[in-house]
PDB file of N, CA and C in Angstrom:
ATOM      1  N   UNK A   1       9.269 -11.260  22.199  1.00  0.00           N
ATOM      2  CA  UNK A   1       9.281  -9.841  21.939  1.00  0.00           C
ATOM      3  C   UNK A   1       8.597  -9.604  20.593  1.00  0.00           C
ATOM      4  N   UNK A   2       7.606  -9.045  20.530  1.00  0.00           N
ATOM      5  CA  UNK A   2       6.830  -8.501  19.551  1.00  0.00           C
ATOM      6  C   UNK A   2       7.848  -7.188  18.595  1.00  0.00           C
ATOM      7  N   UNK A   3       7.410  -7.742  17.057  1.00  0.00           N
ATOM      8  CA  UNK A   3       8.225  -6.817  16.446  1.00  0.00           C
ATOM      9  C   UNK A   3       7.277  -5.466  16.114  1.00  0.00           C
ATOM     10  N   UNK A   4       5.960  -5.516  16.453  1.00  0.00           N
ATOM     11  CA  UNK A   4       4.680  -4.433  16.882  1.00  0.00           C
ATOM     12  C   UNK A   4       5.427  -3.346  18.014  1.00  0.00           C
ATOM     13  N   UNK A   5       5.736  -3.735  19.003  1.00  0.00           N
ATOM     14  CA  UNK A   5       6.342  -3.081  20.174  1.00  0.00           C
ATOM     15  C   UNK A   5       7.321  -2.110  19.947  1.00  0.00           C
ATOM     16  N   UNK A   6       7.752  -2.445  19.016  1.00  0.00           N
ATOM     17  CA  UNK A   6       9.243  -1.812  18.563  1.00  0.00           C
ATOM     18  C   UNK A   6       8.766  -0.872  17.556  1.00  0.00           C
ATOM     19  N   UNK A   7       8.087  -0.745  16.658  1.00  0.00           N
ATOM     20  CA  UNK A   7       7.854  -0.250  15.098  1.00  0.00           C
ATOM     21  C   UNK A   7       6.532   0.899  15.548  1.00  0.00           C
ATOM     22  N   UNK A   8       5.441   0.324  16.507  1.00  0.00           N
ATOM     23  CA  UNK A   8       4.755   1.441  16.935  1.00  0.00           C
ATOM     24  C   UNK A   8       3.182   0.863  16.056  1.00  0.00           C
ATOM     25  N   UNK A   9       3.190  -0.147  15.066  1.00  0.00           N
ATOM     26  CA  UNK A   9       2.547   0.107  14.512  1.00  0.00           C
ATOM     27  C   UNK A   9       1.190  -0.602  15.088  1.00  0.00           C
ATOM     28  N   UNK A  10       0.383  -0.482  14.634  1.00  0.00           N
ATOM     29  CA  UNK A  10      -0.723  -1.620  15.187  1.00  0.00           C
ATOM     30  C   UNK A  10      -1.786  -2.139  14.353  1.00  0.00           C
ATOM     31  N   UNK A  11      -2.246  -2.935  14.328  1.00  0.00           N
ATOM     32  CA  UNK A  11      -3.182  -3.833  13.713  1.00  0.00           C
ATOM     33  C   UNK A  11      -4.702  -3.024  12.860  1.00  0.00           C
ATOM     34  N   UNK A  12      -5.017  -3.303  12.069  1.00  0.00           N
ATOM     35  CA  UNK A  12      -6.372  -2.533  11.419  1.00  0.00           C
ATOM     36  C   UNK A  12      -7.522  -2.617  12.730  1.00  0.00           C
ATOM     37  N   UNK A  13      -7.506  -4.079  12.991  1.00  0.00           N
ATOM     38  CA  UNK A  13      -8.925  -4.278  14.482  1.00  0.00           C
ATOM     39  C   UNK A  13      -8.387  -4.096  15.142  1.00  0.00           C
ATOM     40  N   UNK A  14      -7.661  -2.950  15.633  1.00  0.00           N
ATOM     41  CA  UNK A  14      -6.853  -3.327  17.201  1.00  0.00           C
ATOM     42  C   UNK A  14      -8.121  -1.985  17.373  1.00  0.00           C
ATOM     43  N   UNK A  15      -8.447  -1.232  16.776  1.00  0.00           N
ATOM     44  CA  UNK A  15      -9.215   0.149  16.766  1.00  0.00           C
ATOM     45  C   UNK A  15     -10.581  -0.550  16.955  1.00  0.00           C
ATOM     46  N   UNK A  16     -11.460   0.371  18.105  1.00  0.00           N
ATOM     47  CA  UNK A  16     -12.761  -0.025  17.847  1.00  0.00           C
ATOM     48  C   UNK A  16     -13.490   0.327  16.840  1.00  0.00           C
ATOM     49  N   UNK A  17     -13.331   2.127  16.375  1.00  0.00           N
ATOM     50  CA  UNK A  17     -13.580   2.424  14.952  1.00  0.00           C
ATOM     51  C   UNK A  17     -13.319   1.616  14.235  1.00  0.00           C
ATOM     52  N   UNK A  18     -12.163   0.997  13.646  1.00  0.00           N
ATOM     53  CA  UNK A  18     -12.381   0.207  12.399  1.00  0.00           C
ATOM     54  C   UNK A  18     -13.098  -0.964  12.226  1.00  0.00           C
ATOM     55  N   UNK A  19     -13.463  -1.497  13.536  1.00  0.00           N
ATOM     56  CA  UNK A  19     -13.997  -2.570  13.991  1.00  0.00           C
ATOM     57  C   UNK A  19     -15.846  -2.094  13.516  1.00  0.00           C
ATOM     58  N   UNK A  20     -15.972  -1.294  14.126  1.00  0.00           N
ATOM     59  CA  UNK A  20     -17.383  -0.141  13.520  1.00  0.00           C
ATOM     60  C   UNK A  20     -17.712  -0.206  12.598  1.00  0.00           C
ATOM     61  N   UNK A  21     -16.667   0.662  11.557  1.00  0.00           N
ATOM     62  CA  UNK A  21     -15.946   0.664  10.203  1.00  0.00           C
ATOM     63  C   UNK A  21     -16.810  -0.179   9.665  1.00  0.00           C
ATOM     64  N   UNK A  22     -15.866  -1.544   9.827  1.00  0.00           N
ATOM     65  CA  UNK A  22     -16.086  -2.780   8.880  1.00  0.00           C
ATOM     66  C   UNK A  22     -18.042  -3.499   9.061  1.00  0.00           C
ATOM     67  N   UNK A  23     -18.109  -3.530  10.398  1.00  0.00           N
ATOM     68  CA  UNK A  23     -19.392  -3.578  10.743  1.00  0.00           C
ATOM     69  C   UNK A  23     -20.253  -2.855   9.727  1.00  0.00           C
ATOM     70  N   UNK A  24     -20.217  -1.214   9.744  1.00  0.00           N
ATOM     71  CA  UNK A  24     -21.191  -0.812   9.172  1.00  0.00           C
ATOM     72  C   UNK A  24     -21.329  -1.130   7.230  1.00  0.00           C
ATOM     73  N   UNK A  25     -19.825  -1.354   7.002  1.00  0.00           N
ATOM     74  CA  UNK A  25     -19.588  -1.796   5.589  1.00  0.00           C
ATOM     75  C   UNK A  25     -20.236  -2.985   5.325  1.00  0.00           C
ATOM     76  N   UNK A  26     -20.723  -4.054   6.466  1.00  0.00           N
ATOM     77  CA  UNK A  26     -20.663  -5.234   6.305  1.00  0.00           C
ATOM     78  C   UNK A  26     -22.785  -5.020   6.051  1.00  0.00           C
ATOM     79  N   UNK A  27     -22.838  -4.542   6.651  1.00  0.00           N
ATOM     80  CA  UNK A  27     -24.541  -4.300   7.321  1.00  0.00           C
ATOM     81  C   UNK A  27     -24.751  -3.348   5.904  1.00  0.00           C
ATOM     82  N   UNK A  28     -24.106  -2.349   5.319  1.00  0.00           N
ATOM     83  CA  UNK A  28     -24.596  -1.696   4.118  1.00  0.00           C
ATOM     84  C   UNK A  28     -24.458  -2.406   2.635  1.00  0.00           C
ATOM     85  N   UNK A  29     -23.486  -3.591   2.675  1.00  0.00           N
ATOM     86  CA  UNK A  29     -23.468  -4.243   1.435  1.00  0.00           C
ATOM     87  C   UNK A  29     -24.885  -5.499   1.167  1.00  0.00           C
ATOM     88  N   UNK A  30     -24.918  -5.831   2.925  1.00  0.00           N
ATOM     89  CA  UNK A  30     -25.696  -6.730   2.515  1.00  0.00           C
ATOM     90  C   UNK A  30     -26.888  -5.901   2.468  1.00  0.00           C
ATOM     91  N   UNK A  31     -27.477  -5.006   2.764  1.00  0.00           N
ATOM     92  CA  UNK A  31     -28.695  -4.000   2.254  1.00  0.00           C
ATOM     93  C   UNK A  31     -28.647  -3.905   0.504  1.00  0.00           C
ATOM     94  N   UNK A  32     -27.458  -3.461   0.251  1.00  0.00           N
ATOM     95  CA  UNK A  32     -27.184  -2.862  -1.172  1.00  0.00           C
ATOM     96  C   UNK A  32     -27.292  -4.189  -1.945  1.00  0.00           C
ATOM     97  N   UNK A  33     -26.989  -5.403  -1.571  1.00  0.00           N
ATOM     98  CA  UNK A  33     -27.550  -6.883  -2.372  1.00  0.00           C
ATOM     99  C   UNK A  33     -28.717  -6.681  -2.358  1.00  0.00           C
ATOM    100  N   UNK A  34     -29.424  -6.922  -1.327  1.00  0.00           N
ATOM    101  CA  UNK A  34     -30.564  -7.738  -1.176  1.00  0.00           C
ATOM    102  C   UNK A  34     -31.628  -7.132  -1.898  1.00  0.00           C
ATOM    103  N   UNK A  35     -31.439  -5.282  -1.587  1.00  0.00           N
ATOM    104  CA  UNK A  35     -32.253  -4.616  -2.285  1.00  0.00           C
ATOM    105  C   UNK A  35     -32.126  -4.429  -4.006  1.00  0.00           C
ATOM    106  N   UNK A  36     -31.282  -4.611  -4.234  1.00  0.00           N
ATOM    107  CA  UNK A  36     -31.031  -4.021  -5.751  1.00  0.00           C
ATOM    108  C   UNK A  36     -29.944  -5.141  -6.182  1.00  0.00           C
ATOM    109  N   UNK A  37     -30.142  -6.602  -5.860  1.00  0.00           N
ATOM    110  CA  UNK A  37     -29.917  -7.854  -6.475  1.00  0.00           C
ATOM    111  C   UNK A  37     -30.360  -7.751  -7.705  1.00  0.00           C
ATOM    112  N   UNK A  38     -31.442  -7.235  -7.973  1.00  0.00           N
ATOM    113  CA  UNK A  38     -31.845  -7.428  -9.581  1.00  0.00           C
ATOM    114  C   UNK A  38     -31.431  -6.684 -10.929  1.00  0.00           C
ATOM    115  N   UNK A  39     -30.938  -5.440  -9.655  1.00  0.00           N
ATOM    116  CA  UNK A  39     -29.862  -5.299 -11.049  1.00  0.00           C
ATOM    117  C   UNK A  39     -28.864  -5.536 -11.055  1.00  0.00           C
ATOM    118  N   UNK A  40     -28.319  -6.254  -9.879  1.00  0.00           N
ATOM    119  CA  UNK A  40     -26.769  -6.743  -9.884  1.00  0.00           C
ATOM    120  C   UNK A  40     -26.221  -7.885 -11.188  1.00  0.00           C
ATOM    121  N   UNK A  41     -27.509  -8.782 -10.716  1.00  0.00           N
ATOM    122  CA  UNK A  41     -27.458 -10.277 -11.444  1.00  0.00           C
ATOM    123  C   UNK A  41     -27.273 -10.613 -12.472  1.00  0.00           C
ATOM    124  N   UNK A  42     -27.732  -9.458 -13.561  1.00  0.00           N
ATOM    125  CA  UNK A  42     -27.711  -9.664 -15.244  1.00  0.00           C
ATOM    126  C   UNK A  42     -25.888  -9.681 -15.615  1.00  0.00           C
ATOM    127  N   UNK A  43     -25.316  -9.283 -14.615  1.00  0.00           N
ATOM    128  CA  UNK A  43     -24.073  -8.488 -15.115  1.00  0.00           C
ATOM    129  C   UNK A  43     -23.283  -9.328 -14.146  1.00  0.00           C
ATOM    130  N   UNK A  44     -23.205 -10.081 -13.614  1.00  0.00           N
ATOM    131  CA  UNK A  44     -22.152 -10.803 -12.825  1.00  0.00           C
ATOM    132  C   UNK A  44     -21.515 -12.335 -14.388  1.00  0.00           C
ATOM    133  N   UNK A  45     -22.129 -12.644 -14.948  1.00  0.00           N
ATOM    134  CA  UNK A  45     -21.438 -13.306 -15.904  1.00  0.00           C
ATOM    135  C   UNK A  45     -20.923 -12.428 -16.842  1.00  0.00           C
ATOM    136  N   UNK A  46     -20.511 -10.651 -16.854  1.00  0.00           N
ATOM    137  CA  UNK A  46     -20.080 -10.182 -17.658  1.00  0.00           C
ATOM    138  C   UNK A  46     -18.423  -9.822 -17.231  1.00  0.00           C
ATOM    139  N   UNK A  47     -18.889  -9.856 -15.428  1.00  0.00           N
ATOM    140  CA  UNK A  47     -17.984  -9.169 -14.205  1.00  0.00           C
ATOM    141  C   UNK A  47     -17.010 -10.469 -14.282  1.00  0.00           C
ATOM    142  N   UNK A  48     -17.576 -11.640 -14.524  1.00  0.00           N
ATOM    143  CA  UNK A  48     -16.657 -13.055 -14.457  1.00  0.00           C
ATOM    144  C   UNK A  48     -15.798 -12.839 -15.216  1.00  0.00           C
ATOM    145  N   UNK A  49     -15.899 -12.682 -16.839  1.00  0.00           N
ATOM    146  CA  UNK A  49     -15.739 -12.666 -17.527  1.00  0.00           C
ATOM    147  C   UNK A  49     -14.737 -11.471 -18.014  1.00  0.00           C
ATOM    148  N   UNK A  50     -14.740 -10.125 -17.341  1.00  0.00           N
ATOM    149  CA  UNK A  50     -13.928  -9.192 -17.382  1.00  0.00           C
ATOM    150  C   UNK A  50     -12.516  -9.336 -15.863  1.00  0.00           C
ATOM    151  N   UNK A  51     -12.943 -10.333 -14.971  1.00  0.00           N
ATOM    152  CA  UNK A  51     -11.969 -10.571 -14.140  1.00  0.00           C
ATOM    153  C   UNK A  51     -11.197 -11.573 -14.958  1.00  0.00           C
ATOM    154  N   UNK A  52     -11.288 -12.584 -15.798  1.00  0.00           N
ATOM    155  CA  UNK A  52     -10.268 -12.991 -16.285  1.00  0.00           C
ATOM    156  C   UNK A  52      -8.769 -12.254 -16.780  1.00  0.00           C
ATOM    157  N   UNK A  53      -8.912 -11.285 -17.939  1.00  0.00           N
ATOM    158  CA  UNK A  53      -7.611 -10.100 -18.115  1.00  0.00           C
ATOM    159  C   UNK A  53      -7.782  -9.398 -16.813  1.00  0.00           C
ATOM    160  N   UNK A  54      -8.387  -9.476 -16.076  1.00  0.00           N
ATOM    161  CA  UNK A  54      -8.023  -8.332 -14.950  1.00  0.00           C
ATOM    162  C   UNK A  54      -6.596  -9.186 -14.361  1.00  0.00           C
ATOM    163  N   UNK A  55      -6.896 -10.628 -13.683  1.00  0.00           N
ATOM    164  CA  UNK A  55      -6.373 -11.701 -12.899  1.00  0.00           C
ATOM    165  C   UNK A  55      -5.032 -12.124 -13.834  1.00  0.00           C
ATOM    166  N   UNK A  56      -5.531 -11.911 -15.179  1.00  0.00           N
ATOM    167  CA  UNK A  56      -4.148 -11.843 -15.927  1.00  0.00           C
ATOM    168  C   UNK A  56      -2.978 -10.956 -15.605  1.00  0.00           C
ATOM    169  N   UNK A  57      -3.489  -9.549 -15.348  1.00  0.00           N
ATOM    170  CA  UNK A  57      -2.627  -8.634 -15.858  1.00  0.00           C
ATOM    171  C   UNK A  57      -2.185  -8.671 -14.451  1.00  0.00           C
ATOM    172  N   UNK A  58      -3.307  -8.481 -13.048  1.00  0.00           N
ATOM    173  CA  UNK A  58      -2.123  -8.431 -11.961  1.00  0.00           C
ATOM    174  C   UNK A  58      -1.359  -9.387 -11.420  1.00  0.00           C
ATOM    175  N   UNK A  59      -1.949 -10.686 -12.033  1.00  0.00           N
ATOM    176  CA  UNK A  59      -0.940 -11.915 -11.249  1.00  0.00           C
ATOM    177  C   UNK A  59       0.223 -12.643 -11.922  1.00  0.00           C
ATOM    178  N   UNK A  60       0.327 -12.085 -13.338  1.00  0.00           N
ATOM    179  CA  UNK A  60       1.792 -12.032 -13.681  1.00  0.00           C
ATOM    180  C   UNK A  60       2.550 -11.140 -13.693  1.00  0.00           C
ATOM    181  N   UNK A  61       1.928 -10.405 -13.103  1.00  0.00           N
ATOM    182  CA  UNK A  61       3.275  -9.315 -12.888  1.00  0.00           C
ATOM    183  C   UNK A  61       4.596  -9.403 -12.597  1.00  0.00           C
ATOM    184  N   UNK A  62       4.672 -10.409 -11.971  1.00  0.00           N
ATOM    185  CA  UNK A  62       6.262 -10.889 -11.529  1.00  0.00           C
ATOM    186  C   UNK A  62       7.358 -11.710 -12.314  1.00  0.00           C
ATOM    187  N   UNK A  63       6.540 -11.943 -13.906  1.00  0.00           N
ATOM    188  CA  UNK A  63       7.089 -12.579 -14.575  1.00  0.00           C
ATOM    189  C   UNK A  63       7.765 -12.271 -15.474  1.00  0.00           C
ATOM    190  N   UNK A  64       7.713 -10.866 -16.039  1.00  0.00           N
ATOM    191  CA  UNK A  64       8.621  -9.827 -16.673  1.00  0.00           C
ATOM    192  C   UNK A  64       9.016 -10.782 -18.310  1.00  0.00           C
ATOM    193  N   UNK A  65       7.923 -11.118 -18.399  1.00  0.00           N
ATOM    194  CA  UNK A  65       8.467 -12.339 -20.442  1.00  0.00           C
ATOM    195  C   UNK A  65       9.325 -12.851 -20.148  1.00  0.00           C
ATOM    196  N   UNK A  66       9.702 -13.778 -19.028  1.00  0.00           N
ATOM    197  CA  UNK A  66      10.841 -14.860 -19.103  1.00  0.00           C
ATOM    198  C   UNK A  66      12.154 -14.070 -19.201  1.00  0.00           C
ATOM    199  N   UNK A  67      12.555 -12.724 -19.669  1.00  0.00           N
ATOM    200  CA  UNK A  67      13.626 -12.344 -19.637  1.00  0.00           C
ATOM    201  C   UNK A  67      14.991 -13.107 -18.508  1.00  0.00           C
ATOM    202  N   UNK A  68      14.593 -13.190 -17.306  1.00  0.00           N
ATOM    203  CA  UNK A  68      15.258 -13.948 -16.181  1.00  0.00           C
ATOM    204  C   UNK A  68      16.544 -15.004 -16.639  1.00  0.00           C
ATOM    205  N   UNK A  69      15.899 -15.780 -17.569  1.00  0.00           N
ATOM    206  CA  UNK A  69      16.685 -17.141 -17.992  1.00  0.00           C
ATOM    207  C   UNK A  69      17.207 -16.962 -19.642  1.00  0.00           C
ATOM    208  N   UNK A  70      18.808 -17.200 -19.016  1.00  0.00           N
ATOM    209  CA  UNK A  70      19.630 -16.420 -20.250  1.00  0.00           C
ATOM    210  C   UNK A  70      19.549 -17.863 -21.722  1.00  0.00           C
ATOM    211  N   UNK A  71      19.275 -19.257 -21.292  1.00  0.00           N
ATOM    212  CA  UNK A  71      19.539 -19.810 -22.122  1.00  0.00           C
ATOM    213  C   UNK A  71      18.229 -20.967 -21.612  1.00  0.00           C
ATOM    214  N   UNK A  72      17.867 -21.530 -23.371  1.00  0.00           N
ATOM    215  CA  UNK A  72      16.750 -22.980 -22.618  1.00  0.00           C
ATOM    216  C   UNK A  72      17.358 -23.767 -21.961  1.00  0.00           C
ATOM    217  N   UNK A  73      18.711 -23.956 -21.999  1.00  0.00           N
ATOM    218  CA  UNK A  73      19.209 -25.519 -21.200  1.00  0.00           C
ATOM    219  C   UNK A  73      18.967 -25.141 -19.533  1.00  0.00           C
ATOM    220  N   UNK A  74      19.237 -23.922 -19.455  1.00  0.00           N
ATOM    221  CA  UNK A  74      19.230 -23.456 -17.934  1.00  0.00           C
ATOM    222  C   UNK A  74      17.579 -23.650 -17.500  1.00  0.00           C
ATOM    223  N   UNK A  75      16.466 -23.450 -18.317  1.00  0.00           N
ATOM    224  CA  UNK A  75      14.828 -23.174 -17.772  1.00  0.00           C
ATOM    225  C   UNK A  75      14.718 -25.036 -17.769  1.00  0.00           C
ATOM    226  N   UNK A  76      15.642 -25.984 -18.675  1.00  0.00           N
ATOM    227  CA  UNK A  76      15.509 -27.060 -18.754  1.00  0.00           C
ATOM    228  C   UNK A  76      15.941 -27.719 -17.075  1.00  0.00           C
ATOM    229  N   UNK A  77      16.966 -27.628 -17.004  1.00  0.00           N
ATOM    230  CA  UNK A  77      17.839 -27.813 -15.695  1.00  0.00           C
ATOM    231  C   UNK A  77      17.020 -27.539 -14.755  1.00  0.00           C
ATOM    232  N   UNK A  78      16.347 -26.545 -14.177  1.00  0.00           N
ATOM    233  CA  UNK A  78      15.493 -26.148 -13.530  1.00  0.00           C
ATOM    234  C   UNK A  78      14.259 -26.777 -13.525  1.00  0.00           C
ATOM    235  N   UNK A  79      13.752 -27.517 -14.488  1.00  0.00           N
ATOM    236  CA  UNK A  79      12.555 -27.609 -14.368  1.00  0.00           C
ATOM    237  C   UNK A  79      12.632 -29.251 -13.617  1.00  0.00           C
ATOM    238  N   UNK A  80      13.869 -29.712 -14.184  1.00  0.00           N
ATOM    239  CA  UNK A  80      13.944 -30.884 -13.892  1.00  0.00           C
ATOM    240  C   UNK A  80      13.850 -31.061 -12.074  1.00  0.00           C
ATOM    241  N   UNK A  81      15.105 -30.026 -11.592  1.00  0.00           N
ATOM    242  CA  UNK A  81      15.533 -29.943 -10.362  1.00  0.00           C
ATOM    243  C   UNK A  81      14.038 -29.893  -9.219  1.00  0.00           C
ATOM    244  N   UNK A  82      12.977 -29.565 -10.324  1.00  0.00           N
ATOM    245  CA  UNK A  82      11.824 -28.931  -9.105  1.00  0.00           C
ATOM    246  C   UNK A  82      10.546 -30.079  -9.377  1.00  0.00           C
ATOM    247  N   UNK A  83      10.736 -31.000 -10.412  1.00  0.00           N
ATOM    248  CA  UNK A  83      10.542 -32.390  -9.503  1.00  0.00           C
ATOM    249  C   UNK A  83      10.336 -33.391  -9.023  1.00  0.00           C
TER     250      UNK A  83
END
């Protein structure tokens, strides 16, 4: 039993539009490279370079400054347990 069946919801490709969609997104990016690569290129070691704090800021998000762990012996205990 599908939990889809029940909830109603359905899939992004289950649609032929989005299927279209993505097609035509796919067919206009690679136009938008190929043609105007040259001005893309100067600026992709700047784009590297600005995804670092980007990759910072959203992928610790879940870490809230260690607040979690009330004492070091406990982050000690733990670290051991894992391995």
């Amino acid at each position: 039993m599908d939990h889809d069946e029940h909830t109603g919801k359905r899939g992004f490709f289950d649609s032929r539009a989005n299927i279209v969609l993505v097609g035509f997104l796919a067919i206009g990016a690679y136009f938008l490279i190929t043609e105007h690569g040259a001005h893309i290129i100067p600026f992709l070691p700047w784009l590297l370079i600005l995804a670092c704090p980007l990759m910072h800021l959203f992928m610790h998000h879940g870490h809230h400054g260690g607040s979690n762990h009330s004492d070091g012996a406990a982050s000690d205990r733990e670290r051991e347990e894992n391995r």
